[in-house]
Each structure stands twice: as structure tokens, then as C-alpha cells.
Protein backbone atom coordinates (compact mmCIF):
# COMPACT_ATOMS: atom_id res chain seq x y z
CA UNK A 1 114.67 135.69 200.62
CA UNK A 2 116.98 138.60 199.92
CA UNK A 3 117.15 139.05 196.26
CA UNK A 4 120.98 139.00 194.77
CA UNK A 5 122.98 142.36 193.99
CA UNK A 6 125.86 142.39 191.56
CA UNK A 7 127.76 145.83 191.63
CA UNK A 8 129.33 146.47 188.07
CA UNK A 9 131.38 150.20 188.19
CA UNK A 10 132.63 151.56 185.03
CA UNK A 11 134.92 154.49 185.23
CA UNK A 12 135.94 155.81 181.62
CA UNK A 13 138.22 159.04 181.06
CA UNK A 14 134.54 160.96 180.65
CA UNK A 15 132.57 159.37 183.16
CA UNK A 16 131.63 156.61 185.62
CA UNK A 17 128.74 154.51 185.52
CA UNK A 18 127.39 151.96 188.75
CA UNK A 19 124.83 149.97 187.46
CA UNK A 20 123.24 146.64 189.87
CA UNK A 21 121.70 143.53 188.45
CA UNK A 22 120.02 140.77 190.46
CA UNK A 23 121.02 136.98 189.74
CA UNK A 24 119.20 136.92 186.80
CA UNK A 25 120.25 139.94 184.99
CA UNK A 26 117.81 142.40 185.60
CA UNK A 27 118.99 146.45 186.09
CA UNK A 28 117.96 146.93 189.94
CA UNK A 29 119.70 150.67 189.88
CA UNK A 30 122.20 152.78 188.16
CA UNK A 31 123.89 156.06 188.78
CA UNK A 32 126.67 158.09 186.78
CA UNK A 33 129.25 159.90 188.22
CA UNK A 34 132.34 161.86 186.66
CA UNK A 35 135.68 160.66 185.83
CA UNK A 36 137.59 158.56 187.95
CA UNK A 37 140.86 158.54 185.87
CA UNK A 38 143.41 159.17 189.11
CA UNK A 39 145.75 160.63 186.72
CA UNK A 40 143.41 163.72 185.83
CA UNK A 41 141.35 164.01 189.07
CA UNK A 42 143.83 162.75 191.50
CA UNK A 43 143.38 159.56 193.75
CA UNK A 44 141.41 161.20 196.28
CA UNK A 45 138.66 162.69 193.93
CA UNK A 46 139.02 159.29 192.03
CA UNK A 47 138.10 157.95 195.42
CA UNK A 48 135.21 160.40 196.35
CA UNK A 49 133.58 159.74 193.35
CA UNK A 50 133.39 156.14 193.97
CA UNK A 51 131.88 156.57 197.28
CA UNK A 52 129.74 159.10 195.88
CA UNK A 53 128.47 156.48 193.15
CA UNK A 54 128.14 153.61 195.57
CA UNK A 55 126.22 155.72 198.12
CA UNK A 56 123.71 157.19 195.63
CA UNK A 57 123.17 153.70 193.88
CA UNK A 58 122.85 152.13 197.73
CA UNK A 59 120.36 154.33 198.58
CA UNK A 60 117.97 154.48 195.53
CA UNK A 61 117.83 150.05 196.33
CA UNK A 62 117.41 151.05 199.99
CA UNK A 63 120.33 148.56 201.30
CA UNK A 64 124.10 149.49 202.46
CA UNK A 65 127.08 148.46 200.75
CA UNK A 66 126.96 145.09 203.04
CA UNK A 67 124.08 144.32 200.85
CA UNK A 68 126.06 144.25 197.51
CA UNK A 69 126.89 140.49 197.22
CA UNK A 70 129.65 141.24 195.30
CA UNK A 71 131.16 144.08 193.20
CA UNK A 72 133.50 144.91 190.23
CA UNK A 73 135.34 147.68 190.07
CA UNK A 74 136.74 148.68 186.09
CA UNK A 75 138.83 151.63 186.90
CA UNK A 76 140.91 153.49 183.92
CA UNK A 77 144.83 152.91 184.45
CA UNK A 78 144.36 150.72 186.74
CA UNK A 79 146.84 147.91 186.61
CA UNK A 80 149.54 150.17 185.46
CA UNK A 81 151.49 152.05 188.86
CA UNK A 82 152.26 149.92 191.25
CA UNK A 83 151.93 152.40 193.60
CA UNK A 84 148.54 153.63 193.20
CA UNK A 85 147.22 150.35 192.54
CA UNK A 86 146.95 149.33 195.82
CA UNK A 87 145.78 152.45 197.17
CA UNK A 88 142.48 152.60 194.81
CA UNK A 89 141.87 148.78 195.79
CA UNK A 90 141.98 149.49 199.53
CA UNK A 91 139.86 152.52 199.10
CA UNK A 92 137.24 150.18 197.09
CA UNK A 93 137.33 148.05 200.04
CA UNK A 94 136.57 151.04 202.39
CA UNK A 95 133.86 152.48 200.27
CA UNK A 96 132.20 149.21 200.61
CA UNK A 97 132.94 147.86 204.14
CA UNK A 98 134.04 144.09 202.88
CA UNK A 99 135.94 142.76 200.87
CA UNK A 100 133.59 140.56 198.32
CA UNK A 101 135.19 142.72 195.16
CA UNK A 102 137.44 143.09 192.67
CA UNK A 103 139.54 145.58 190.95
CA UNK A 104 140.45 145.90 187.24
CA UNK A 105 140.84 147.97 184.36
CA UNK A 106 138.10 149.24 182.49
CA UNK A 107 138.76 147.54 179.52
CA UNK A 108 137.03 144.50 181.07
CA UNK A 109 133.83 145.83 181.01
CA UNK A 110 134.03 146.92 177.53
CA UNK A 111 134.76 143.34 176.69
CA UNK A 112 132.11 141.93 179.33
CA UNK A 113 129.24 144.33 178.16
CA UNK A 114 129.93 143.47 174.17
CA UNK A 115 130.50 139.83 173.94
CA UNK A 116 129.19 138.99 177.56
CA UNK A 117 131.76 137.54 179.18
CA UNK A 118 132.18 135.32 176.34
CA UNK A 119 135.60 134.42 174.12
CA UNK A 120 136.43 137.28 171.81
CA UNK A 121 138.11 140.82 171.25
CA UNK A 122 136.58 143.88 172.58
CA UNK A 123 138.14 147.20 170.83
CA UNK A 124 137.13 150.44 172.59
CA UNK A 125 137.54 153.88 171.76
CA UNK A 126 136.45 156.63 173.81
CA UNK A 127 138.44 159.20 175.14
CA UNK A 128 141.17 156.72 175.55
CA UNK A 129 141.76 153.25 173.53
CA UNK A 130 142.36 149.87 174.31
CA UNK A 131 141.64 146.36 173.07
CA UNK A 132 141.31 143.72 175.47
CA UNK A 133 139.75 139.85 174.72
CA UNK A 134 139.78 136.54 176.69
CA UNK A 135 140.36 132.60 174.63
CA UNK A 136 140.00 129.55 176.97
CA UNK A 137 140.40 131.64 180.24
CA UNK A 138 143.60 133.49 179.28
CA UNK A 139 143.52 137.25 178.77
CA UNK A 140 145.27 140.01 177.03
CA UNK A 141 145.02 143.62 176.30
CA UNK A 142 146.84 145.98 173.78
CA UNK A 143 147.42 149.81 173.63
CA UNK A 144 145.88 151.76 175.94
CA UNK A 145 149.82 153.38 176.91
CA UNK A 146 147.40 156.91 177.73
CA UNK A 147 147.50 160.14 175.43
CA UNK A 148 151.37 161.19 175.73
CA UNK A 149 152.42 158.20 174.05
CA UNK A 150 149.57 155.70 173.40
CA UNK A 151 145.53 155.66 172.93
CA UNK A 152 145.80 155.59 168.98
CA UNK A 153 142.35 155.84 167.54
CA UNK A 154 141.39 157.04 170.20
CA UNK A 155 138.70 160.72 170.43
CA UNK A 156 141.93 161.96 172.53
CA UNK A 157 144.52 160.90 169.40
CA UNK A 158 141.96 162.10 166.85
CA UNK A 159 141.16 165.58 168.41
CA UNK A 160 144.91 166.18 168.70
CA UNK A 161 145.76 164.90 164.77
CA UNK A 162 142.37 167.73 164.03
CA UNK A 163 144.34 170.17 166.44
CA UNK A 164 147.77 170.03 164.25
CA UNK A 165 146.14 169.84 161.10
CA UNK A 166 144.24 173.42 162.16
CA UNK A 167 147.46 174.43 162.91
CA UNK A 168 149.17 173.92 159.78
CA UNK A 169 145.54 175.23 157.85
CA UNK A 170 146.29 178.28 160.00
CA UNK A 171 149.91 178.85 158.80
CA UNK A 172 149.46 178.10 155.20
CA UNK A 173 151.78 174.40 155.58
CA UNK A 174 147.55 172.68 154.26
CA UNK A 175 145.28 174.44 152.56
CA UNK A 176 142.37 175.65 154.12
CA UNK A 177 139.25 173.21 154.62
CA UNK A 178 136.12 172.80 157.08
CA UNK A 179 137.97 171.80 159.91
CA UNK A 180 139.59 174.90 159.73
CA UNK A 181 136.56 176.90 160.63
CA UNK A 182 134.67 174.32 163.01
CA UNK A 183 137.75 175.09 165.25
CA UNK A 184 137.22 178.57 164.58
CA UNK A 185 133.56 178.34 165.19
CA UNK A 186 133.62 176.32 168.14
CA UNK A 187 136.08 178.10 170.11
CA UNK A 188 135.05 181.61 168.82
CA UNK A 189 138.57 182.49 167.98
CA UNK A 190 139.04 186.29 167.32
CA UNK A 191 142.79 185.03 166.32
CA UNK A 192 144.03 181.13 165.27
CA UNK A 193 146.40 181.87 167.89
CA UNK A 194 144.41 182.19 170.43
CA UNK A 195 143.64 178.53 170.64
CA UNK A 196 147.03 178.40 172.72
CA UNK A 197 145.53 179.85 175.19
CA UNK A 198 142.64 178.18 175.23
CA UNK A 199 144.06 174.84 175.33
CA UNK A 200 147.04 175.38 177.51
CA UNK A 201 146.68 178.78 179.37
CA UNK A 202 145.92 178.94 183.27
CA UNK A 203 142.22 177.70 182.27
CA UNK A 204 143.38 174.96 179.73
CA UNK A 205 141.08 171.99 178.78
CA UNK A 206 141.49 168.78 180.43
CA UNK A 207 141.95 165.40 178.69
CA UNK A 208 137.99 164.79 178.78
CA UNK A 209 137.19 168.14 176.82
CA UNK A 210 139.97 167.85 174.68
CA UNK A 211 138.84 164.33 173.47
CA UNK A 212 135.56 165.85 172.45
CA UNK A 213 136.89 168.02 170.00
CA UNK A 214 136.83 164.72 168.17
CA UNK A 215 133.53 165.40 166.91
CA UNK A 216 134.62 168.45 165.18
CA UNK A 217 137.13 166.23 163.02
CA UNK A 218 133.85 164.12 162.25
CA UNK A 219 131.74 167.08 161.04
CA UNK A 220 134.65 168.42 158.92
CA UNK A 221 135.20 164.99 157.34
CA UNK A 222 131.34 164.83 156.43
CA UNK A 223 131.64 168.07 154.93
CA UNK A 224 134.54 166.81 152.50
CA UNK A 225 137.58 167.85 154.47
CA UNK A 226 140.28 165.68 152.94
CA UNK A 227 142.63 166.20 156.12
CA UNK A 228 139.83 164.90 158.45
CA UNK A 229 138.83 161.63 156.42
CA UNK A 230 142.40 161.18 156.57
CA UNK A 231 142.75 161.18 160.59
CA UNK A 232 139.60 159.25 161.41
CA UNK A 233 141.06 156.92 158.17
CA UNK A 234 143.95 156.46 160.50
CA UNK A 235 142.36 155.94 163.02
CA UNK A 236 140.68 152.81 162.71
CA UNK A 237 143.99 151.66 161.12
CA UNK A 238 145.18 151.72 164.39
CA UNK A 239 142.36 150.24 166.02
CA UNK A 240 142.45 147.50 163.48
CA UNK A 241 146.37 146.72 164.83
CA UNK A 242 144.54 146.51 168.13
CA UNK A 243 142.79 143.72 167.10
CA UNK A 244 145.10 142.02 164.80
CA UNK A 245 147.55 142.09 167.90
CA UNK A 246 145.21 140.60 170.29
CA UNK A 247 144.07 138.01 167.95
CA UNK A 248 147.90 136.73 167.77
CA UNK A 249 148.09 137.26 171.69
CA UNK A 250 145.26 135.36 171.93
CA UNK A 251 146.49 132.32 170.16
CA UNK A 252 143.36 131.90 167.46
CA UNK A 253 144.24 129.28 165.06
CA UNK A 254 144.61 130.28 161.05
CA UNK A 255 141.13 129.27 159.81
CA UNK A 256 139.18 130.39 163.01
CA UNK A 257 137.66 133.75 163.13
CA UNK A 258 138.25 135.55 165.81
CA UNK A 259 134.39 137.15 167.30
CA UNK A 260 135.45 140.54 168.02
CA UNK A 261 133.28 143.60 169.04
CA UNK A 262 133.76 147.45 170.47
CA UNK A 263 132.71 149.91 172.78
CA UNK A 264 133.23 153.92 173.32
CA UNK A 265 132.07 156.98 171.66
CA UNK A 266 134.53 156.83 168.63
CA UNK A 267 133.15 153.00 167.60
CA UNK A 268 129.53 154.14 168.76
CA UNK A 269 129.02 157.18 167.52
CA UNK A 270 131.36 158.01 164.73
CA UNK A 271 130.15 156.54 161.50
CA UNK A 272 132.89 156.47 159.50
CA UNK A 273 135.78 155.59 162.12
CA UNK A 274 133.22 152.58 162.32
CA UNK A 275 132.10 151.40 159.07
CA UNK A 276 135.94 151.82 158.02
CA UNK A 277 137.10 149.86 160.92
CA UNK A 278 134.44 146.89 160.32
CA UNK A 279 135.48 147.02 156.48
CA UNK A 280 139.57 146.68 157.55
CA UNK A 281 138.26 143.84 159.78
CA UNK A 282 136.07 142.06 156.55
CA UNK A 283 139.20 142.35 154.52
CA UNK A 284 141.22 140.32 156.76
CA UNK A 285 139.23 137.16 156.98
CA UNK A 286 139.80 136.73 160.37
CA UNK A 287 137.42 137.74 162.53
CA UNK A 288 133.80 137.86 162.46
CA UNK A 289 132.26 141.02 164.48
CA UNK A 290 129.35 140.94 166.86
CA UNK A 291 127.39 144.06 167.60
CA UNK A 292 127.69 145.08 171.06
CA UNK A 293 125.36 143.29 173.19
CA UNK A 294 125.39 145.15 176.54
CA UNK A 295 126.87 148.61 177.40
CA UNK A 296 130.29 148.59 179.92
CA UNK A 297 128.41 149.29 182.96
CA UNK A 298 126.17 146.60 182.20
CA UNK A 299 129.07 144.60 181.72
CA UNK A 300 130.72 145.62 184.84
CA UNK A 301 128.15 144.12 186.87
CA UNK A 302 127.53 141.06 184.61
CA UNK A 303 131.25 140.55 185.32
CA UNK A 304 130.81 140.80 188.79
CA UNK A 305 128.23 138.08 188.80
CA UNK A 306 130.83 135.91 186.91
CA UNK A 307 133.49 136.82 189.52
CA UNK A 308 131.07 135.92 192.62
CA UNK A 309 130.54 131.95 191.14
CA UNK A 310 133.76 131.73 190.52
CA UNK A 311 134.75 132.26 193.59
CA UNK A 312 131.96 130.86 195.67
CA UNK A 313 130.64 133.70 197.15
């Protein structure tokens, strides 16, 4: 008997992970591609990098996309043009030749991955951030409006905050601290000026690169750089209005802790945007956090799984 393969894809703003279980949960193959945010690569790169990700993963298990009993695609934005929308889910279709899938945004499988599939709040910072959470079937999201408006908390919102405060270091409107000259360092500036270019001449960095800079705010603030603790402070401020939003969305009861969790670099990685974010969280008595149990991808295809009984398949 054919064993069972459940196709979780995670795209994020950085990359895009493919990872297969069988019916019991076991990693059968995984691959990682680049970004598959439309709105930096363009649909059909978005779209090439799918197929790319499903062919390579397809190949390593030695079976064609018929083979994949059923598939989830998390894709970043998705949900939010209703003209690209259903472009990306027909392509999904194509890449895999039926139509046993389904489409949604990424936050999903942040949510999936850390509480698997179970009720709760999933927060997730990365490039980009977003809270999304499920309560008796019913879900919700908040933020994730993208980086001209939105993605508070987010490495994208906290590199830009680090960006402006080197900026006003520069000009003499802060006084100089680390932050100052990790910039400096990093970008080997002969002039502070000269970061204009860098960021927005013909070569400029994309939203990916950009949102790495984060770090740099994280190094500064470990080094005592007042400014910095005060953006990644901020930070999980906002993140914490993610969660007290969705919590009220949600419809949790006074008295009933809401399980909540996160995902992404900033919430992974970044110790302090972390630790201050889980002590906002204590202080409000009304949610009780779980440490991520799975990563995205993981959850991508555990969501998948779910998806397939659900609907018979």
C-alpha cells in the first residue's frame, strides 16, 4: 500500500520551505526555496519558485505531484488582492496537476506548526508580522497590513526604526551610540550619507535584506544603546496588541487564558524582543504561552493533513 503524502509549503518574505509528512507525521522530504512574496518577486517568479520547490521535493520521494494526497499552500499576502489571488491559486493547481489543495496565507502555518492545529494565538515576526489564532473553528488574524503601513514588530519595522535613529545619530538630532557604528561597520560607509545610496540607489536592498538589518539593532541594544532597547522595547509592544486584539477577536472569556505561541526570526532569535514580549504577556493574566512545538513548514503540511480529513480526501 502506497504510503500517505501531505504537502505543507511555507513561503515567508525570506524564504520558502516544502516539507512532506506521511499519515503519521513523519518528515518524508523537504526543500527550501526563495521568497515567494508576489509583491517583491512578481507573480511569475512567485510561481516558478513553487514549481521549482514542488519538483525538487517530488523528485527526492521519487513520485509526481499526482502522488501528493493533498497539499497546503501558506503563501505571504495571500488573501489580500483580489486580483492576484486567484491567479496564484490556479497556478498551485497547475504546478500540481489536481486539484486536492488549498491556498492560504502564511500565517496559518505559523499557527499550525506552534500550537498544532490546536485553539490558540500564534504571533509571528519575521520579516513581516502577523498574529493569527483559531477558538471553536472560527479564525482571525491581525496586522500583517505589509511594511508601508503595517508589520509592526516586525525585523522589517525594527530595521527601519534602527535606520532613522542612525540618521538622526548622524545629524546630531541623538547622540551618538553603537548602532551608530554597526551601520557604519556593516555597510562600510566612507560617508553616513552614503547609506542613501545604498538603500535606495539603482542597486537598492530589497525588503528581505532590509529586514535583516534587524540584527544590527539587536547587537547595538546588547551593547547598551539606549535608542535600540527602545525600538526592539517597542516592538514587542506592538506584538503584544497583536495578541491582545486577537484574543478579543477570538471571543476568550474573562477568566480563561488564552494559549498563545510565536514563530519568525524576531520571536526566535532575538532575545530580548522575546523575553520582553513573554513578560508583557505574564503581566496581563490572560494568556498562558506555549513554546513552539513544530516549525511553519512543519505546520504547513500538518495542516494539510487536517485539511485532507476534513474534507474526505
Amino acid at each position: 500500500m502506497t504510503a500517505s503524502c501531505f504537502l505543507g509549503v511555507d513561503g515567508g518574505g525570506t524564504k520558502t520551505e516544502f516539507v512532506c509528512i506521511d499519515g503519521e507525521g513523519r518528515v518524508t522530504g523537504r526543500t527550501v526555496t526563495g521568497t515567494t512574496y508576489h509583491l517583491e518577486v512578481g507573480v511569475e517568479e512567485a510561481v516558478r519558485r513553487l514549481r521549482e520547490g514542488v519538483e525538487t521535493v517530488c523528485k527526492a520521494l521519487e513520485i509526481v505531484p499526482a502522488g501528493i494526497d493533498y497539499a497546503f499552500f501558506g503563501l505571504p499576502a495571500y488573501g489580500e488582492d483580489s486580483a492576484v489571488d486567484p491567479r496564484l491559486r490556479e497556478a498551485c493547481g497547475e504546478v500540481l496537476g489536481h486539484g486536492r489543495f488549498a491556498c492560504g496565507n502564511d500565517m496559518i502555518c505559523g499557527w499550525a506548526g506552534s500550537l498544532g492545529c490546536e485553539d490558540g494565538i500564534n504571533i509571528v515576526a519575521g520579516t513581516g508580522s502577523i498574529g493569527y489564532g483559531e477558538r471553536q473553528g472560527v479564525g482571525a488574524r491581525a496586522g500583517g497590513w505589509g511594511e508601508v503601513f503595517g508589520d509592526e514588530g516586525s525585523a522589517h519595522w525594527i530595521a527601519i526604526r534602527g535606520l532613522t535613529l542612525f540618521s538622526r545619530m548622524s545629524d546630531g538630532r541623538a547622540p551618538k551610540g553603537p548602532l551608530y557604528d554597526r551601520i557604519v561597520e556593516a555597510f562600510s560607509l566612507r560617508s553616513d550619507l552614503e547609506l542613501c545610496e545604498r538603500l535606495m540607489g539603482g542597486q537598492g536592498m530589497p525588503r528581505g535584506e532590509i529586514a535583516a538589518l534587524a540584527n544590527l539593532v539587536s547587537q547595538a541594544a546588547d551593547e547598551g544603546d539606549a535608542g535600540a532597547r527602545a525600538i526592539l522595547t517597542a516592538a514587542a509592544r506592538e506584538l503584544l496588541e497583536l495578541a491582545v486584539a486577537l484574543r478579543s477577536r477570538l471571543g476568550f472569556p474573562d477568566g480563561m487564558p488564552a494559549p498563545i505561541s510565536w514563530s519568525g526570526g524576531v520571536l526566535s532569535q532575538q532575545r530580548f524582543v522575546r523575553e520582553t514580549f513573554l513578560d508583557l504577556l505574564a503581566a496581563t493574566q490572560a494568556f498562558v504561552t506555549v513554546e513552539p512545538r513544530h516549525a511553519p513548514g512543519y505546520g504547513a503540511a500538518l495542516y494539510a493533513r487536517r485539511l485532507s480529513a476534513m474534507s474526505g480526501v
